[in-house]
C-alpha atoms as a PDB file:
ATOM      1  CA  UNK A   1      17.726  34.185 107.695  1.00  0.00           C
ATOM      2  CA  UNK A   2      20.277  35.363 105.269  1.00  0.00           C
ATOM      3  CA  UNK A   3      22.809  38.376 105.670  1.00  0.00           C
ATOM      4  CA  UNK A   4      22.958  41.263 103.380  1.00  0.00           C
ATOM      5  CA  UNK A   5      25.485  44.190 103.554  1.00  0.00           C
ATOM      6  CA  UNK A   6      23.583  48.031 104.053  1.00  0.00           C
ATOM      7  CA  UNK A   7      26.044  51.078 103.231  1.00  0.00           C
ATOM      8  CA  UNK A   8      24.581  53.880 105.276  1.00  0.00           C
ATOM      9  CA  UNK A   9      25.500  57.948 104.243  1.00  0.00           C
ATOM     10  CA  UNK A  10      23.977  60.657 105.217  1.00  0.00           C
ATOM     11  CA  UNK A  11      24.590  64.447 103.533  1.00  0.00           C
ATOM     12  CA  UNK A  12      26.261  65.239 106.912  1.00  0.00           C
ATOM     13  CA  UNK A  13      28.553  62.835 108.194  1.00  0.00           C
ATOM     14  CA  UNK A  14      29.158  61.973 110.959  1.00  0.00           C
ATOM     15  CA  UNK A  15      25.873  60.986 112.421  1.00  0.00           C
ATOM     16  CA  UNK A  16      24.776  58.387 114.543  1.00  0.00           C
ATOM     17  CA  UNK A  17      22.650  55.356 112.968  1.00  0.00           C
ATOM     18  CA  UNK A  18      20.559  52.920 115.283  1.00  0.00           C
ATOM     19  CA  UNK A  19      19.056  49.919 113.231  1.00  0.00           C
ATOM     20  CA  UNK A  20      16.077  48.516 115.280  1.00  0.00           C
ATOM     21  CA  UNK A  21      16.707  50.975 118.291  1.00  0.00           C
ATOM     22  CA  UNK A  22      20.027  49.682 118.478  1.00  0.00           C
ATOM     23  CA  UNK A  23      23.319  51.931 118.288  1.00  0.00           C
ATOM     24  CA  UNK A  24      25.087  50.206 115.306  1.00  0.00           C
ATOM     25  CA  UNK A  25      28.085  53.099 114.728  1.00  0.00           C
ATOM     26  CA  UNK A  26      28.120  56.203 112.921  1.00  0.00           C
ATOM     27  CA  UNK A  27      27.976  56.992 108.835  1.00  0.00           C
ATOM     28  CA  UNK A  28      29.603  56.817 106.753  1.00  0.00           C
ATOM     29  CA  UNK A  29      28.462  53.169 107.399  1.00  0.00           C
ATOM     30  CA  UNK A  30      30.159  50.393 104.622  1.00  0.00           C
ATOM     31  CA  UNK A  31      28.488  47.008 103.775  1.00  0.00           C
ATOM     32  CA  UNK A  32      27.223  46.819 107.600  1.00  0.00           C
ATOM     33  CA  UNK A  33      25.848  43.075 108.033  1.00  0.00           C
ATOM     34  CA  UNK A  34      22.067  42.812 108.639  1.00  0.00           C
ATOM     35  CA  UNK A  35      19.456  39.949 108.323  1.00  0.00           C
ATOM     36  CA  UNK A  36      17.127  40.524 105.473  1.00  0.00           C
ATOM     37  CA  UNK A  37      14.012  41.875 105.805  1.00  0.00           C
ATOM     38  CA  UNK A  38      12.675  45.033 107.520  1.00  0.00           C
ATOM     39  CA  UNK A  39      14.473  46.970 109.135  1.00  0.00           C
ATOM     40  CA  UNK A  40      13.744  50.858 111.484  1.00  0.00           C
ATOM     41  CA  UNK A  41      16.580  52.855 110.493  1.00  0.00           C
ATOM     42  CA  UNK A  42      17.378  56.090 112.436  1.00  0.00           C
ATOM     43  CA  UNK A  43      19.964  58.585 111.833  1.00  0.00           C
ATOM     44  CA  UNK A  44      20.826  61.736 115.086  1.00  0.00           C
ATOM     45  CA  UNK A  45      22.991  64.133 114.981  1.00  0.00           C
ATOM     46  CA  UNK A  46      23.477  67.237 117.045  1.00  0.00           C
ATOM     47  CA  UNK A  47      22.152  70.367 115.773  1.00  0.00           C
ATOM     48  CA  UNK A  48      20.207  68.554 113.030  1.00  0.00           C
ATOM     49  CA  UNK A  49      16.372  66.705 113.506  1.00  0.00           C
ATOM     50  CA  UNK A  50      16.204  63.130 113.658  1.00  0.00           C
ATOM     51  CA  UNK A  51      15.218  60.894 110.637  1.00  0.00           C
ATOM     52  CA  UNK A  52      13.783  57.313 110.769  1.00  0.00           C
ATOM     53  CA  UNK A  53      12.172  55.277 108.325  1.00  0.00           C
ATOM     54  CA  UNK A  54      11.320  51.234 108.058  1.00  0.00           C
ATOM     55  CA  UNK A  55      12.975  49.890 105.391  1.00  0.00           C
ATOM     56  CA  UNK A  56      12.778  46.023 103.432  1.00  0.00           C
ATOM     57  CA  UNK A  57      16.221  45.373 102.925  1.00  0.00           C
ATOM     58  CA  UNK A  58      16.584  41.922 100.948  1.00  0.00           C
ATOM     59  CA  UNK A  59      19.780  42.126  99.031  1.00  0.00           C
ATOM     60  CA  UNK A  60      23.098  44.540  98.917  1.00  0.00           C
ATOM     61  CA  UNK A  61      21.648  48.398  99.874  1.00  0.00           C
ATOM     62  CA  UNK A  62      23.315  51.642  99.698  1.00  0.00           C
ATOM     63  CA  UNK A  63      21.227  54.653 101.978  1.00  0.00           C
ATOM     64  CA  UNK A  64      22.142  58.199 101.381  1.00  0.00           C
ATOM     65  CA  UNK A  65      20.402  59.835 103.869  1.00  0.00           C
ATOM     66  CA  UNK A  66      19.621  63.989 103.742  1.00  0.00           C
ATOM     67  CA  UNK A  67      19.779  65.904 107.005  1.00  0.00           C
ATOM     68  CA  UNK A  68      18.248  69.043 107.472  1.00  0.00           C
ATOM     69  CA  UNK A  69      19.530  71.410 110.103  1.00  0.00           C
ATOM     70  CA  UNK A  70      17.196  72.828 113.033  1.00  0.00           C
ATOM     71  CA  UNK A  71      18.316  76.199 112.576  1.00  0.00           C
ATOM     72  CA  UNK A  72      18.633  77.575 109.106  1.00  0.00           C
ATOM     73  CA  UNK A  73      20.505  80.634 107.910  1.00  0.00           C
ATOM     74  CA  UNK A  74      18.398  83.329 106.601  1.00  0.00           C
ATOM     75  CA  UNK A  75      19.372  82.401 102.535  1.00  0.00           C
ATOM     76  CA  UNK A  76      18.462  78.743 103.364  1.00  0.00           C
ATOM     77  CA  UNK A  77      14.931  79.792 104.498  1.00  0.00           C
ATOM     78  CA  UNK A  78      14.414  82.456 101.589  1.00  0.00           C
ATOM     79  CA  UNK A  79      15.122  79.495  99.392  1.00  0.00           C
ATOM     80  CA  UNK A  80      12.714  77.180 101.156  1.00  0.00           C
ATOM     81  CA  UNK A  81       9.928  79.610 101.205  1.00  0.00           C
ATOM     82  CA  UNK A  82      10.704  80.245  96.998  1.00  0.00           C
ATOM     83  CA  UNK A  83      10.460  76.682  96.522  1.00  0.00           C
ATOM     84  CA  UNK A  84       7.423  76.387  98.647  1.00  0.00           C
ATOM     85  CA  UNK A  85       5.976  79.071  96.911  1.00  0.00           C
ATOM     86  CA  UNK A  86       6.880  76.875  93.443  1.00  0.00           C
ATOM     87  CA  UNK A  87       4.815  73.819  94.924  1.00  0.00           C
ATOM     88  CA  UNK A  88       8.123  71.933  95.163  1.00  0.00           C
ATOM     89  CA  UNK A  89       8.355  71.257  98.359  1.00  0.00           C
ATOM     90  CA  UNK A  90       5.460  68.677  99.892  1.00  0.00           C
ATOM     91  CA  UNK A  91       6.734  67.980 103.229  1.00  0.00           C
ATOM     92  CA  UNK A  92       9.904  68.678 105.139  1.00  0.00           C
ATOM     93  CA  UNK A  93      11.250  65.250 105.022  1.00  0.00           C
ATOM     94  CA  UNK A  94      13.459  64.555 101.990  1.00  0.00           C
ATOM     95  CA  UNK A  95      13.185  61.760 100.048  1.00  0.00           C
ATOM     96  CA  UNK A  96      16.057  58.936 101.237  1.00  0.00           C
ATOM     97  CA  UNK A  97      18.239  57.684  98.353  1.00  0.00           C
ATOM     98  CA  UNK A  98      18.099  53.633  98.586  1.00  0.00           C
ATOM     99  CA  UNK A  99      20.098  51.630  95.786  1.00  0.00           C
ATOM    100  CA  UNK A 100      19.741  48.138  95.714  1.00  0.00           C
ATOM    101  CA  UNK A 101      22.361  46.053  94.053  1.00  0.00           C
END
């Protein structure tokens, strides 16, 4: 199988990143070596929930992950519930940012 180089970010670095339930480092990740093809990516970090997702990685990828906290401040909430309230919110997992090159 052929390599291909994953940058990993998240919107809170540092964070931990395990690729296939292994501990690969911590963002911000660059050009990280994988095999092509798919791929669990999970990203921890203290204080915020976890996020995994299976990804097809086949040639150069950047990630740009969003946390979200487990405890929000009161204005972060008042602007979740407005945007809720706006329909533009369907679940509580952001969309991931993948690029491929």
């Amino acid at each position: 199988k052929s390599r291909v180089p994953v940058t990993i970010k998240t919107l809170a670095d540092p964070a931990m990143v395990e690729i296939d339930c292994i501990l690969v480092g911590t963002t911000p990740m660059e050009k990280m070596e994988v095999y092509a093809g798919d791929h669990v990516i999970a990203i921890t970090k203290p204080g915020y929930r976890e996020v995994s997702k299976r990804v097809l990685i086949q040639k150069e990828t950047v990630l740009t992950v969003p946390m979200i906290r487990n405890e929000l401040s009161m204005e972060e909430l008042k602007e979740i519930a407005k945007d809720l309230s706006l329909n533009r919110i369907a679940v509580m997992q952001p969309a991931w940012i993948m690029e491929q090159r």
